[in-house]
Protein backbone atom coordinates (compact mmCIF):
# COMPACT_ATOMS: atom_id res chain seq x y z
CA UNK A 1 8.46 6.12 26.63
CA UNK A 2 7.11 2.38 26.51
CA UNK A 3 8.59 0.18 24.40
CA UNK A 4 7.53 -1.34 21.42
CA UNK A 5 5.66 -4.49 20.63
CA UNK A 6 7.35 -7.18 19.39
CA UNK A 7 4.24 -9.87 18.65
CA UNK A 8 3.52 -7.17 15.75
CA UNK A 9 4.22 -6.00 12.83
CA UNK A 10 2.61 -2.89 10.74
CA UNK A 11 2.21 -2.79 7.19
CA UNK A 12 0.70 -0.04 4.83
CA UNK A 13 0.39 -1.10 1.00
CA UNK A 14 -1.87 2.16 -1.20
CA UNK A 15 -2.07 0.34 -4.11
CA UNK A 16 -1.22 -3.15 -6.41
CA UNK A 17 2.49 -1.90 -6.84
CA UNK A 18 3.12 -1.68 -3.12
CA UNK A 19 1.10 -4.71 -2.41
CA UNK A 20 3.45 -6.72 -4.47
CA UNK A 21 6.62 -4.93 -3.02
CA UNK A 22 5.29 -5.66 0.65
CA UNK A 23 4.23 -9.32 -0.14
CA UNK A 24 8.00 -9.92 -1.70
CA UNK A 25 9.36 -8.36 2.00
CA UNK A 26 6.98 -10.58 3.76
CA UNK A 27 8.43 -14.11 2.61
CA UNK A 28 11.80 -12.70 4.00
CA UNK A 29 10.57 -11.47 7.17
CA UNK A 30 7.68 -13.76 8.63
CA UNK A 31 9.90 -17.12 8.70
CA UNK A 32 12.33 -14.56 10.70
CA UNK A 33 9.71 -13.47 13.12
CA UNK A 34 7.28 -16.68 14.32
CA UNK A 35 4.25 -15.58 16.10
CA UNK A 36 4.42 -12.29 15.01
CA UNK A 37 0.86 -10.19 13.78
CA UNK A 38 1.39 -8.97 10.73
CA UNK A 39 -1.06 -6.27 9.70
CA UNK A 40 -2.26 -2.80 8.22
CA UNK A 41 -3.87 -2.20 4.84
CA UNK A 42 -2.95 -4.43 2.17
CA UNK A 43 -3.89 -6.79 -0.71
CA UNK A 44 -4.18 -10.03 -2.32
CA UNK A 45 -0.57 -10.82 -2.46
CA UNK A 46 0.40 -9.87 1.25
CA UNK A 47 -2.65 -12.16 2.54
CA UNK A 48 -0.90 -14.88 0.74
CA UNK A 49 1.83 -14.44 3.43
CA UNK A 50 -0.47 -14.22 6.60
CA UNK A 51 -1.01 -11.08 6.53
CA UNK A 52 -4.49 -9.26 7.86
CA UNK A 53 -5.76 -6.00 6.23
CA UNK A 54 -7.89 -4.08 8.62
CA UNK A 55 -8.78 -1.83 5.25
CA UNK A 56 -9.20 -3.03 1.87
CA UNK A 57 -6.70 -1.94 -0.07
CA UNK A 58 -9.06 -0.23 -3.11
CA UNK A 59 -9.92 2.56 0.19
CA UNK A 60 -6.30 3.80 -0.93
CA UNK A 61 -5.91 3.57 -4.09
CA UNK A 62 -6.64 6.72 -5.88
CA UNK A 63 -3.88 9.21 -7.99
CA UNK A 64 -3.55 12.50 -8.99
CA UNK A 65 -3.17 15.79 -7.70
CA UNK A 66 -7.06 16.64 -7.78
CA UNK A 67 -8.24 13.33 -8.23
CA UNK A 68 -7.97 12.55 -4.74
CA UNK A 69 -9.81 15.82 -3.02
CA UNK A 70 -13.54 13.71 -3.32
CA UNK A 71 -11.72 11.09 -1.27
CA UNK A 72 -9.50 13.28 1.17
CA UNK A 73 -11.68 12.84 4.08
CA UNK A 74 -12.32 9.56 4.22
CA UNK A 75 -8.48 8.51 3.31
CA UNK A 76 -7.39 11.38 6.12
CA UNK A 77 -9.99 9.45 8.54
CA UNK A 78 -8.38 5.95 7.80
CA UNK A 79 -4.96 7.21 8.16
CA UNK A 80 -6.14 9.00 11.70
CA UNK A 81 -7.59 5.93 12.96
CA UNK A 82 -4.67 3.39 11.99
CA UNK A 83 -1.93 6.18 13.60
CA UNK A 84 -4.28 6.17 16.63
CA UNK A 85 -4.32 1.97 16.63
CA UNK A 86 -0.39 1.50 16.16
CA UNK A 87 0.52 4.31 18.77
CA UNK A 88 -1.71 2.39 21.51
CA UNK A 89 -0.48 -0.90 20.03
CA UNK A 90 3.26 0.31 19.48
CA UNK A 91 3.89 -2.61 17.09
CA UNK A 92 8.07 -4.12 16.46
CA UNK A 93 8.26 -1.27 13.68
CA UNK A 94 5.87 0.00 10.75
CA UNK A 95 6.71 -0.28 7.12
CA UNK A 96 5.23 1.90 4.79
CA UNK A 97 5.32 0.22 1.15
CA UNK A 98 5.47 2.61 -1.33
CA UNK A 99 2.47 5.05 -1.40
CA UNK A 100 4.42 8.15 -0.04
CA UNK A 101 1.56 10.75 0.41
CA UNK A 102 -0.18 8.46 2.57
CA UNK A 103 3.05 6.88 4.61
CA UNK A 104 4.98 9.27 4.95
CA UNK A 105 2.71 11.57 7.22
CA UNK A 106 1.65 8.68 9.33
CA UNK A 107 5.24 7.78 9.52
CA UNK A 108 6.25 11.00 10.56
CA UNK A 109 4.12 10.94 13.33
CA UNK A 110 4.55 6.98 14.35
CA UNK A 111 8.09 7.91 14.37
CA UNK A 112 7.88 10.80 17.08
CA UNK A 113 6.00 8.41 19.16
CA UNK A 114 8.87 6.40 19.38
CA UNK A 115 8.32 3.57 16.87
CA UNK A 116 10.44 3.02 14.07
CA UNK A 117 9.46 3.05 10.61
CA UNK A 118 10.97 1.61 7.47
CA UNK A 119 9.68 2.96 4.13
CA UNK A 120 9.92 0.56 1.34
CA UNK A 121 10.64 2.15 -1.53
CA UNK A 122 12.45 5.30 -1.85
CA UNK A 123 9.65 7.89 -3.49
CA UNK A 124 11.40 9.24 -6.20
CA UNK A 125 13.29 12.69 -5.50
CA UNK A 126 15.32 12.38 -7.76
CA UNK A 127 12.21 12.56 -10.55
CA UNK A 128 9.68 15.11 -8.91
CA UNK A 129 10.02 16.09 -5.69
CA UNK A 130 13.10 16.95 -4.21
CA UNK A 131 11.92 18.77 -1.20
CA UNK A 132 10.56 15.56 0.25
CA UNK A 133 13.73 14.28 1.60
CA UNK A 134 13.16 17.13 4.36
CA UNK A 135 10.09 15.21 5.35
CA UNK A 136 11.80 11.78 4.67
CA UNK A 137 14.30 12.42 7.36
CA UNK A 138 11.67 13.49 9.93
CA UNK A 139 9.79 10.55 9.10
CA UNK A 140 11.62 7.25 8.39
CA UNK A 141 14.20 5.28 10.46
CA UNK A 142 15.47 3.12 7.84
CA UNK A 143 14.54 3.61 4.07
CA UNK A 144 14.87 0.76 1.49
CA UNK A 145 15.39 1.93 -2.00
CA UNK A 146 15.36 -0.71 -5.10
CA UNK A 147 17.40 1.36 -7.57
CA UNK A 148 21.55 1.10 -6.87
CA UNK A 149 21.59 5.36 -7.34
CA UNK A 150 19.31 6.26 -5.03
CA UNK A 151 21.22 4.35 -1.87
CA UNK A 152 24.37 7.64 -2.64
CA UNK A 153 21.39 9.98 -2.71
CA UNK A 154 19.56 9.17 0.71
CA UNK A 155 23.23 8.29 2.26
CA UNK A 156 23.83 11.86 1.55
CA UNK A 157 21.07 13.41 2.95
CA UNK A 158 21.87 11.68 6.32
CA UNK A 159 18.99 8.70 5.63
CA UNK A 160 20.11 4.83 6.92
CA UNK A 161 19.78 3.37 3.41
CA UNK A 162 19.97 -0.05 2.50
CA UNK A 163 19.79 -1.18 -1.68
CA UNK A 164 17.57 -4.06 -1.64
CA UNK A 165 17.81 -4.65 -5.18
CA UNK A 166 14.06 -4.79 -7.48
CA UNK A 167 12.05 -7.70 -6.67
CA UNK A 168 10.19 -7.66 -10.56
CA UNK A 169 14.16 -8.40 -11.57
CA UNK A 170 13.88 -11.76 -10.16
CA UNK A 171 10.34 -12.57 -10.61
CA UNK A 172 11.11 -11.65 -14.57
CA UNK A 173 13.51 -14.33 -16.17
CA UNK A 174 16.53 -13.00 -17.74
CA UNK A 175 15.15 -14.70 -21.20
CA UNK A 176 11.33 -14.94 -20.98
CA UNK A 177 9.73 -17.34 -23.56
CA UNK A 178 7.58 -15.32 -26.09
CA UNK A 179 6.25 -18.62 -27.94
CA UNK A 180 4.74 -20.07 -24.39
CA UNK A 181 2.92 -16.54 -24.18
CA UNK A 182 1.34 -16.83 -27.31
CA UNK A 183 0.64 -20.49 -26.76
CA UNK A 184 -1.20 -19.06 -23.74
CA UNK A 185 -3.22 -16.62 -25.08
CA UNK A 186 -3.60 -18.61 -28.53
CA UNK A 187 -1.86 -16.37 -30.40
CA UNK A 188 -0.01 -17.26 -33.77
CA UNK A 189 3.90 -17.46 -32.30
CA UNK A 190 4.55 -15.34 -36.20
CA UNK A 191 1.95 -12.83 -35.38
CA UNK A 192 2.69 -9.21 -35.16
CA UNK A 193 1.45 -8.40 -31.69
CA UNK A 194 1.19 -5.32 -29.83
CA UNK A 195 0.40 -4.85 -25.73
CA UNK A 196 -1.73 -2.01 -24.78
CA UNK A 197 -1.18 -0.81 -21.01
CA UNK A 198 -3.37 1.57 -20.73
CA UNK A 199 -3.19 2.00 -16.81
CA UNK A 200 -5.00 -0.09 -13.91
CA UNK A 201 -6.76 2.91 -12.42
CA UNK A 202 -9.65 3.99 -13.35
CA UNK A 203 -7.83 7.42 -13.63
CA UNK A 204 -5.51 6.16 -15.97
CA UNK A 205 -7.95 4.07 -17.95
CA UNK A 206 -10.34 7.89 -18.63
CA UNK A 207 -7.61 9.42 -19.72
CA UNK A 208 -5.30 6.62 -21.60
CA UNK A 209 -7.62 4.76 -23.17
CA UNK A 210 -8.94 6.27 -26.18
CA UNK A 211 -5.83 7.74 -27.36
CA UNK A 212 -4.67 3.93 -27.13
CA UNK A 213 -7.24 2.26 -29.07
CA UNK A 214 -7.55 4.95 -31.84
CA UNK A 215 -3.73 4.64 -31.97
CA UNK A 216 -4.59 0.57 -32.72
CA UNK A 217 -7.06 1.80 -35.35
CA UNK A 218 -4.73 3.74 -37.41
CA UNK A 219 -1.81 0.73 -36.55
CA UNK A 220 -4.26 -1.70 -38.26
CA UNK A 221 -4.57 0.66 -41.34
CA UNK A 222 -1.26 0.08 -41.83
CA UNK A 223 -0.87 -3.47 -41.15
CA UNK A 224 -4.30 -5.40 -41.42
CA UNK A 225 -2.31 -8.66 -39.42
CA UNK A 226 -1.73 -6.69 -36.25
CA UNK A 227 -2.86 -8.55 -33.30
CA UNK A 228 -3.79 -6.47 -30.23
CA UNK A 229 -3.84 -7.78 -26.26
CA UNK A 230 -4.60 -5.31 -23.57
CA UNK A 231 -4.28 -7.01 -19.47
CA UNK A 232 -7.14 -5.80 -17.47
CA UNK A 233 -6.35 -5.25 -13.89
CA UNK A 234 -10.00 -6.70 -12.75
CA UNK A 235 -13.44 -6.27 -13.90
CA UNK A 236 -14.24 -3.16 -13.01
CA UNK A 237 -11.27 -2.08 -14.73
CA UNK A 238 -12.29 -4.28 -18.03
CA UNK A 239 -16.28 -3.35 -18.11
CA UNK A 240 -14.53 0.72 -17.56
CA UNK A 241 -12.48 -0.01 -20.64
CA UNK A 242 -15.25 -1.50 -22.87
CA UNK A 243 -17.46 1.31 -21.98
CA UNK A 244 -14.90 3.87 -22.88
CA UNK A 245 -13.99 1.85 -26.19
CA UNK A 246 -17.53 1.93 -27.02
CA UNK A 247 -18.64 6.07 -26.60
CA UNK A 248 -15.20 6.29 -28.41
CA UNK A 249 -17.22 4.73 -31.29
CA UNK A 250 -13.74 2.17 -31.71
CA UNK A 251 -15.77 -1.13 -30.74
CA UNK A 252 -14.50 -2.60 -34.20
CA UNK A 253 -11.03 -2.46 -33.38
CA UNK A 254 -10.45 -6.41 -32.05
CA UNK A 255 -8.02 -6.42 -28.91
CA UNK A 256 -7.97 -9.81 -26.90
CA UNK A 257 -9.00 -8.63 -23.01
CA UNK A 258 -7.32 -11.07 -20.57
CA UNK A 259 -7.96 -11.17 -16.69
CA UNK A 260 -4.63 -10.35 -15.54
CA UNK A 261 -1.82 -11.80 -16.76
CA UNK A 262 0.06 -8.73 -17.68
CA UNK A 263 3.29 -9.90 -18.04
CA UNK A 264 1.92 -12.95 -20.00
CA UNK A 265 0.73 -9.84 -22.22
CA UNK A 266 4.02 -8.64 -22.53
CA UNK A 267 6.19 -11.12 -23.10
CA UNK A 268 3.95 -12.44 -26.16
CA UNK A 269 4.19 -8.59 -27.36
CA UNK A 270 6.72 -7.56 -30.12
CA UNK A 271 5.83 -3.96 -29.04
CA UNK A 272 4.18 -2.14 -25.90
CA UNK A 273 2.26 0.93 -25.64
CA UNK A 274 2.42 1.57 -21.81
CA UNK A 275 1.06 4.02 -19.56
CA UNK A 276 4.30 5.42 -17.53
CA UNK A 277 4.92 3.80 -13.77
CA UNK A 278 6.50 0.43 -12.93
CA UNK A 279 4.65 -1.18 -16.16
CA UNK A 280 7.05 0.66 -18.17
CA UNK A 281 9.89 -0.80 -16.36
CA UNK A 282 8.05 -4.60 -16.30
CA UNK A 283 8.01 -4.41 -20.45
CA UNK A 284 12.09 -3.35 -19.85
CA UNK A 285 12.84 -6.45 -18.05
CA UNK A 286 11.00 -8.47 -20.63
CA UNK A 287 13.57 -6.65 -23.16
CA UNK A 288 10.28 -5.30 -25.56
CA UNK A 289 10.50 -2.02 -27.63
CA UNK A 290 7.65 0.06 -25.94
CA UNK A 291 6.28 3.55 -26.12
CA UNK A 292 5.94 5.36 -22.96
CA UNK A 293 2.71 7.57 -22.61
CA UNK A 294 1.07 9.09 -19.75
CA UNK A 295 -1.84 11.45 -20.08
CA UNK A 296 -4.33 12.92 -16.78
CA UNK A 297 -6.49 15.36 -15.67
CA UNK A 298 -5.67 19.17 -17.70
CA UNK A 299 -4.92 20.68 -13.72
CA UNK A 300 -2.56 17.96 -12.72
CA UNK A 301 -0.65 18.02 -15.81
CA UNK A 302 -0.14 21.52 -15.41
CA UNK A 303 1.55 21.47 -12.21
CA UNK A 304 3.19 18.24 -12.62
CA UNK A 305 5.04 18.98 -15.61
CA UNK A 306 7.10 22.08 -13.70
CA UNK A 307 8.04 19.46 -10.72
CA UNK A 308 10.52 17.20 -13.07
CA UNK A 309 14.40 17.80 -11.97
CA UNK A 310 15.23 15.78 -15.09
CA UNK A 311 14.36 15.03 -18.83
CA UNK A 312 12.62 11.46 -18.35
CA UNK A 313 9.81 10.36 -16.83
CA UNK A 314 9.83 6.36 -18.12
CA UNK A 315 11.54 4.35 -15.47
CA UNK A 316 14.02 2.28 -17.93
CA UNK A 317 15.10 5.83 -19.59
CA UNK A 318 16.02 7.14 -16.08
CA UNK A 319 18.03 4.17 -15.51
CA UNK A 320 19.32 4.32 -18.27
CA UNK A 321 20.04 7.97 -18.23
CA UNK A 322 18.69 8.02 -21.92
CA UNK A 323 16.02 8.45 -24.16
CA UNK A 324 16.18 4.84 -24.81
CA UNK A 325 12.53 4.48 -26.08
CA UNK A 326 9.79 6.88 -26.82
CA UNK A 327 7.67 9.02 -24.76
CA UNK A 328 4.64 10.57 -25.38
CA UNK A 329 2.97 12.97 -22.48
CA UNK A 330 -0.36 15.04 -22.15
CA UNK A 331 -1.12 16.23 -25.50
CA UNK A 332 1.61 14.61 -27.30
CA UNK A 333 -0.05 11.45 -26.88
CA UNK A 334 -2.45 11.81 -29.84
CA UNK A 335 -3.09 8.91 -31.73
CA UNK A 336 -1.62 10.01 -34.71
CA UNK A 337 1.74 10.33 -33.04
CA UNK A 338 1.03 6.82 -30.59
CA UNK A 339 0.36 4.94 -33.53
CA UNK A 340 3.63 6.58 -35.84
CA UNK A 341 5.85 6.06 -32.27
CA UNK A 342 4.70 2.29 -32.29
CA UNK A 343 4.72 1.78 -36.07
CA UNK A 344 9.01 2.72 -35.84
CA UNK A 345 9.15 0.47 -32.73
CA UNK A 346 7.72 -2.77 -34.78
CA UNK A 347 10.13 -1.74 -37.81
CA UNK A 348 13.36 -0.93 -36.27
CA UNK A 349 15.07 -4.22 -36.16
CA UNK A 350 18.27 -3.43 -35.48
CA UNK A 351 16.90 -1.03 -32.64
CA UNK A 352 14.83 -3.99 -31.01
CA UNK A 353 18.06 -5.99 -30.92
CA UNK A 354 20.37 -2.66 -29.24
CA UNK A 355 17.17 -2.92 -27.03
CA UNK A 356 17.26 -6.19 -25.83
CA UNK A 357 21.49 -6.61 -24.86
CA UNK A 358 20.38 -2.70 -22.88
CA UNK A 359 17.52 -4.01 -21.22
CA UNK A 360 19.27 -7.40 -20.45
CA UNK A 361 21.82 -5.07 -18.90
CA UNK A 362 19.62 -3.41 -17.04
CA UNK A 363 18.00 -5.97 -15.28
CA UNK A 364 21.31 -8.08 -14.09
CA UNK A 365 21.97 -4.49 -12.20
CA UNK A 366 18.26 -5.14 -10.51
CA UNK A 367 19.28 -8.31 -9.00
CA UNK A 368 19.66 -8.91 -5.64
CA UNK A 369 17.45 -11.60 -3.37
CA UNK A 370 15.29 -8.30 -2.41
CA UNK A 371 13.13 -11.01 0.30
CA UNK A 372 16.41 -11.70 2.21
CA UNK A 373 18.07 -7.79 1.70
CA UNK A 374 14.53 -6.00 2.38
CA UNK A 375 14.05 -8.91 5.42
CA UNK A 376 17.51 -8.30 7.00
CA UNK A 377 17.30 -4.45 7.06
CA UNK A 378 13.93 -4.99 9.25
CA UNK A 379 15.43 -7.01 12.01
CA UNK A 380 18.42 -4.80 12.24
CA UNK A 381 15.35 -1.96 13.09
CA UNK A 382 13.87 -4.03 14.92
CA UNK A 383 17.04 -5.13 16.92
CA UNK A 384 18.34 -1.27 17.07
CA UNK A 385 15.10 -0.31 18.71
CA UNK A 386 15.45 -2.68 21.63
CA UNK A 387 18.73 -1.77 22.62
């Protein structure tokens, strides 16, 4: 079988998460590898380190179960035509960031052609999916998980693991600054503020949204000084939001839209109404009181909620292995019960404090320098291989 291709290097990001993730892996690995083509589908923050997207990102990013059968075809087609590139270009090794639907079938099959693979991070058996790992092992060479419990679980299953440690614990300071956040987004430092997350897809944003901002309308009844800041992902995502505000008829509820910024929107927060994903573990390592809600399409939710293998679904309870803060799923996420949820968060004093020394906790078991980890399990692929 030839050999692989050492002057590149293949990278597949599906969406802003895994675009971060890769971009972190990047500063480790291109000072390591001079020369070297780095390239695949990515985004804005994986250009920054030379690397070349031969797709735009956004022709990934899509989620849900039947939210992505209009889109199947084309996303099949791109994932056809990139396995067809790398397996005539046999590239150092691919590294599939994140995005496991997508990844892990091309991986599977880059991997019988003889080139390794490294999938960066560990999709989350231990959450939904158990069965995967059966496909994980035909699939990846080296997996690189950023949670210390899942390095036993892949060991187990006969996986090469390496704990890499989570890059948002380092890019998050251990005691982030709320009065330079609300300096930044001229906000009062004594105001009462609370963060809505409502989701950067446009998936998230149908369903999340309203529920949200009604929950703000009934929070303001309550407290007329509530100040409201919701980070908007882009424009598309902001003009989606204002629309959806509007039909909702809730266009009188005042909420400060900022481009980005969302963890300048958090750390000026006193509370956080997330949607559920790696937001909800962002607000954790900014030690906030937040209430986790998710809501999607009726058909999804249905099948979804009989794949859990545990009681959580908020990434800061599951590390934590406890129903540290609140959450609020399908149609439990009424605004009635968002708004009462967030109301106890802003009251609870003594709970925000128990909060803050188990979220500080928390993220000093996240540390590691995740560039140089993530970088150094790569070249020891990459090195195996050659042998």
């Amino acid at each position: 079988m030839a050999s692989s291709d050492n002057r590149s290097v293949a990278i597949v990001a599906g969406e802003v998460s895994g675009d971060l993730l890769a971009s972190r892996l990047l500063s480790g690995l291109a000072p390591r590898l001079p020369g070297v083509r780095f390239h695949g589908i990515g985004g804005e923050h994986m250009a920054a380190q030379g690397f070349v997207s031969d797709w735009p990102l956004d022709k990934l990013t899509v989620r849900g179960l039947f939210e992505i059968i209009p889109r199947y075809r084309e996303i099949k087609g791109i994932q056809n035509a990139l396995r067809d590139q790398l397996i005539a270009e046999r590239p150092a090794v691919f590294i599939g960031a994140d995005y496991p639907g997508f990844n892990l079938g091309l991986e599977q099959q880059l991997k019988s052609a003889g080139i390794p693979t490294v999938h960066y991070i560990g999709p989350q058996i231990w959450a939904w999916r158990g069965g995967r790992i059966k496909k994980i092992i035909k699939a990846v060479s080296h997996m690189l998980v950023i949670f210390p419990f899942e390095e036993e679980i892949y060991r187990k299953a006969g996986v090469p693991v390496t704990y890499v440690g989570h890059p948002l614990a380092e890019m998050i300071p251990l005691q982030p600054d709320e009065a330079a956040a609300r300096r930044a987004l001229g906000l009062p430092e004594d105001a009462n503020v609370v963060t809505l997350m409502p989701g950067s897809r446009t998936g998230e944003l149908k369903y999340n949204t309203v529920a949200f901002v009604s929950a703000c309308k009934l929070l303001l009844a309550r407290d007329r000084s509530l100040r409201f800041v919701a980070p908007m992902a882009g424009e598309k995502q902001r003009q989606y939001f204002l629309q959806l505000v509007q039909e909702a008829g809730l266009q009188d509820v005042e909420i400060l839209l900022t481009d980005g910024g969302s963890h300048t929107a958090i750390c000026a927060a006193d509370a956080v109404l997330v949607a559920s994903g790696t937001a909800s573990l962002e607000v954790a390592l900014y030690k906030k009181p937040m209430v986790i809600a998710y809501k999607m399409m009726r058909a999804s939710w249905e099948i979804m909620r009989h794949m859990g293998y545990q009681p959580w679904i908020g990434l800061p309870n599951i590390l934590a292995r406890d129903y540290l803060v609140p959450e609020l799923l399908q149609n439990a996420a009424s605004p009635e019960a968002l708004a009462e949820a967030v109301w106890q968060q802003l009251s609870d004093i003594p709970g925000r404090l128990r909060l803050v020394q188990r979220f500080t906790d928390m993220h000093q078991s996240l540390l590691r320098d995740s560039a140089r980890e993530s970088a150094n399990a790569v070249m020891q692929v990459i090195a195996a291989n050659k042998k």
